[in-house]
C-alpha atoms as a PDB file:
ATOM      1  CA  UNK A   1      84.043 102.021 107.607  1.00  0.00           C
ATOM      2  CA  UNK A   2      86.491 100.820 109.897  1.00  0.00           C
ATOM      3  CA  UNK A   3      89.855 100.618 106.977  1.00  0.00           C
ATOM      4  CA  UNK A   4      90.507  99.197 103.603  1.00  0.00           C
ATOM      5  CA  UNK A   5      92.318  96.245 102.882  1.00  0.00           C
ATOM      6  CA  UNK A   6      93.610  95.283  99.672  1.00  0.00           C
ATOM      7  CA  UNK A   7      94.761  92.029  98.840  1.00  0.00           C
ATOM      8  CA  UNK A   8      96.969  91.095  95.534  1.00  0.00           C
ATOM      9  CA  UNK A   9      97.907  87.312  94.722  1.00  0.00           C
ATOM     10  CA  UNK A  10     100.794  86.632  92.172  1.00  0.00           C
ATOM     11  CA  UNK A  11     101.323  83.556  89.853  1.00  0.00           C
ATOM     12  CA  UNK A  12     105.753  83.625  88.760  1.00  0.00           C
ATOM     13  CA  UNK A  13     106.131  83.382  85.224  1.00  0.00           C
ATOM     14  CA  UNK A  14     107.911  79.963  84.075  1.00  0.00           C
ATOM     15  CA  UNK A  15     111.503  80.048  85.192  1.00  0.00           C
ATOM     16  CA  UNK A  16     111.155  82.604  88.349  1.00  0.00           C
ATOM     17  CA  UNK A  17     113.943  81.673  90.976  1.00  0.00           C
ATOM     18  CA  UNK A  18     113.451  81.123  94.808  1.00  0.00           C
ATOM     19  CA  UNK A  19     115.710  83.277  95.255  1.00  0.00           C
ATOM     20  CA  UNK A  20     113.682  86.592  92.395  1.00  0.00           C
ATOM     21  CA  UNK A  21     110.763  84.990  94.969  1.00  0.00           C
ATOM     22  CA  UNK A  22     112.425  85.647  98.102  1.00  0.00           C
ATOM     23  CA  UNK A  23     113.636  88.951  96.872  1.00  0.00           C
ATOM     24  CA  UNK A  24     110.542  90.111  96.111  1.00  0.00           C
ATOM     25  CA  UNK A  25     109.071  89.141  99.755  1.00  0.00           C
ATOM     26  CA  UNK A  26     112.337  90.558 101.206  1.00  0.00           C
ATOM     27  CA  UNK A  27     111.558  94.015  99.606  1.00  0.00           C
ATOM     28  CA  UNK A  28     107.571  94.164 100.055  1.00  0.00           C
ATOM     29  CA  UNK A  29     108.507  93.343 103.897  1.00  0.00           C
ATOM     30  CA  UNK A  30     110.609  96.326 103.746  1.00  0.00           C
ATOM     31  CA  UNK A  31     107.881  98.296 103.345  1.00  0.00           C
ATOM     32  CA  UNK A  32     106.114  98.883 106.031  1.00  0.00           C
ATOM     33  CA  UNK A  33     108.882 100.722 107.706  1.00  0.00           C
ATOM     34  CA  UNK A  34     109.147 103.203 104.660  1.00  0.00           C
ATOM     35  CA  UNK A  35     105.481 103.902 104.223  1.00  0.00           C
ATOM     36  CA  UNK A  36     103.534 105.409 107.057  1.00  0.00           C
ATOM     37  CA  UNK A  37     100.145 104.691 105.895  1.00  0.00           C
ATOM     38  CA  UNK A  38     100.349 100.729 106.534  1.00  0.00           C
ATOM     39  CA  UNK A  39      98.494  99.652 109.175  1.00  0.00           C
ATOM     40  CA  UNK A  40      98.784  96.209 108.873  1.00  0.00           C
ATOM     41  CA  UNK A  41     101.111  94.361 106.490  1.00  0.00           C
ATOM     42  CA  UNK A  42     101.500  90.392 105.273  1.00  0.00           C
ATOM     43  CA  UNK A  43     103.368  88.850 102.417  1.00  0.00           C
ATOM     44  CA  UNK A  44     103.219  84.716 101.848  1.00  0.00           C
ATOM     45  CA  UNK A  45     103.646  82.123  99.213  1.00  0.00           C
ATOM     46  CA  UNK A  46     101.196  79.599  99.088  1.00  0.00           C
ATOM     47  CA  UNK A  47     100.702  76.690 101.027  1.00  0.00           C
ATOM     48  CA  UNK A  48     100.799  74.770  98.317  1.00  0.00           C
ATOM     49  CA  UNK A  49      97.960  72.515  99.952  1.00  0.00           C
ATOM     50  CA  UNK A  50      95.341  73.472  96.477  1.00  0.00           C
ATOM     51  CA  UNK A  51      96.782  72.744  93.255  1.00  0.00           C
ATOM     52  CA  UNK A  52      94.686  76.065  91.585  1.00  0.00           C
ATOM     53  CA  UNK A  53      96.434  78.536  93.859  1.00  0.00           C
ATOM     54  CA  UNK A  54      98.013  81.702  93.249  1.00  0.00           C
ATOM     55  CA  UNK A  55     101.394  81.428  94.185  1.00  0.00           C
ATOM     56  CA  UNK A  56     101.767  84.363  96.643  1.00  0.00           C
ATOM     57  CA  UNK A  57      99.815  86.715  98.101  1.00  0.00           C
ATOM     58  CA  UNK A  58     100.018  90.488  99.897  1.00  0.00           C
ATOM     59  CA  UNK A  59      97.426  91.571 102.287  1.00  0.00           C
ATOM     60  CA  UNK A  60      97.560  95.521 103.310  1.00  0.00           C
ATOM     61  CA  UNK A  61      95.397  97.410 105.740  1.00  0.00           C
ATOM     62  CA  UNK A  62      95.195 101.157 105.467  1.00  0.00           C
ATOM     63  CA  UNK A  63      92.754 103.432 107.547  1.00  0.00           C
ATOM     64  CA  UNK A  64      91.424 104.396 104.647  1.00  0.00           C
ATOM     65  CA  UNK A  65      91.227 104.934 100.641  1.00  0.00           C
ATOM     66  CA  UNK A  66      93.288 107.865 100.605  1.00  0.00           C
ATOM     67  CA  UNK A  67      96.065 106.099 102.949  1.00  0.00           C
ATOM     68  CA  UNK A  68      95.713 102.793 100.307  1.00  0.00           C
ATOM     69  CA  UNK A  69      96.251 105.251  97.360  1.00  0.00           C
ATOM     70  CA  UNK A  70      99.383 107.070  99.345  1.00  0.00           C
ATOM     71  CA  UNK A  71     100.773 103.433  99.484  1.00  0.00           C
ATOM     72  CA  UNK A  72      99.798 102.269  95.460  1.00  0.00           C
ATOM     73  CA  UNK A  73     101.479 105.718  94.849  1.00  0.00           C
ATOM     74  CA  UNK A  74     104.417 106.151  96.562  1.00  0.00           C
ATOM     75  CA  UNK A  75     107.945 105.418  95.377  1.00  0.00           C
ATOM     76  CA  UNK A  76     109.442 103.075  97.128  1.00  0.00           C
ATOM     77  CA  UNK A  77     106.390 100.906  96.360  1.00  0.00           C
ATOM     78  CA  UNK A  78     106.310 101.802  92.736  1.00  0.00           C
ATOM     79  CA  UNK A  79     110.105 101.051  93.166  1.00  0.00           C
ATOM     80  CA  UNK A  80     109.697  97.304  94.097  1.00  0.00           C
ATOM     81  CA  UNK A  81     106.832  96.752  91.514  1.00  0.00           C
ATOM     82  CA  UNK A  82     108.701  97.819  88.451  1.00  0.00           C
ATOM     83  CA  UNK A  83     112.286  96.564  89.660  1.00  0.00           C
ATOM     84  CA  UNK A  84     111.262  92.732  91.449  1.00  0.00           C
ATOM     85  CA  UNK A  85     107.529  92.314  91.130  1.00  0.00           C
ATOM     86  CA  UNK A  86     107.165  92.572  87.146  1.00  0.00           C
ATOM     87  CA  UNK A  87     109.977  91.159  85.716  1.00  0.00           C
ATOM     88  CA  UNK A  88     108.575  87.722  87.088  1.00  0.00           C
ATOM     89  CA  UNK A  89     104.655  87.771  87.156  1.00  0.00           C
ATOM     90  CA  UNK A  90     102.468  85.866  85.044  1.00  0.00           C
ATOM     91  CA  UNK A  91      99.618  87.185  86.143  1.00  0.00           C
ATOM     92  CA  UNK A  92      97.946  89.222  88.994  1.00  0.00           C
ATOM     93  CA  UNK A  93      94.583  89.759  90.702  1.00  0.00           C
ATOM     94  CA  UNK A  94      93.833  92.206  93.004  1.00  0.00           C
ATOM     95  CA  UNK A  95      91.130  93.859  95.405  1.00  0.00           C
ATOM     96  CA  UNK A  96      90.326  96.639  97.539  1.00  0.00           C
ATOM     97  CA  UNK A  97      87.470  96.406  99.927  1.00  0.00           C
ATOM     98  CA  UNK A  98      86.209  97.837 103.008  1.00  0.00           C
ATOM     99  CA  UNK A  99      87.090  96.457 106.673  1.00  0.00           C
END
C-alpha cells in the first residue's frame, strides 16, 4: 500500500448561501496547515457540467489508515464539521480506499 485516500462529496441543503459554501471551503483549506498527517489535500464544488452531481467534493491523502483516522479525529477537523459542514448538508457520501 502506497497511502489512503478518502474522498467525501456534499449535496447543500435548500437555502445554503455562497457565501456558508465558501466558508466551508475556506475552513477545510485551512486544514492542511493544522493537521500534520495530510499529505495531499483538495476541496471543489462541482463543475456543474452533470446535472446528478454532488455539489462539492474533498479528496485527502494520508500515508496511511492510522494518519486518515488522526485527521477524521482531530479537533480542528471535528471543529469545521460540526460548526460549517453540518448545519448545511443534505446529504453525504464518503470513501476510504487504498492508493
Amino acid at each position: 500500500m502506497s497511502g489512503l485516500r478518502h474522498v467525501a462529496m456534499f449535496i447543500w441543503a435548500e437555502g445554503t448561501t455562497t457565501g456558508q459554501q465558501e466558508e466551508v471551503a475556506a475552513r477545510l483549506g485551512e486544514l492542511p496547515r493544522i493537521i500534520p498527517q495530510i499529505r495531499e489535500y483538495s476541496v471543489g464544488a462541482d463543475a456543474g457540467i452533470n446535472p446528478s452531481s454532488y455539489d462539492f467534493v474533498l479528496v485527502a491523502d494520508f500515508a496511511d489508515r492510522d494518519d486518515y483516522l488522526a485527521y477524521r479525529d482531530h479537533p480542528a477537523h471535528r471543529e469545521v464539521v460540526d460548526r460549517f459542514v453540518t448545519p448545511i448538508v443534505a446529504s453525504r457520501a464518503a470513501i476510504q480506499y487504498e492508493l
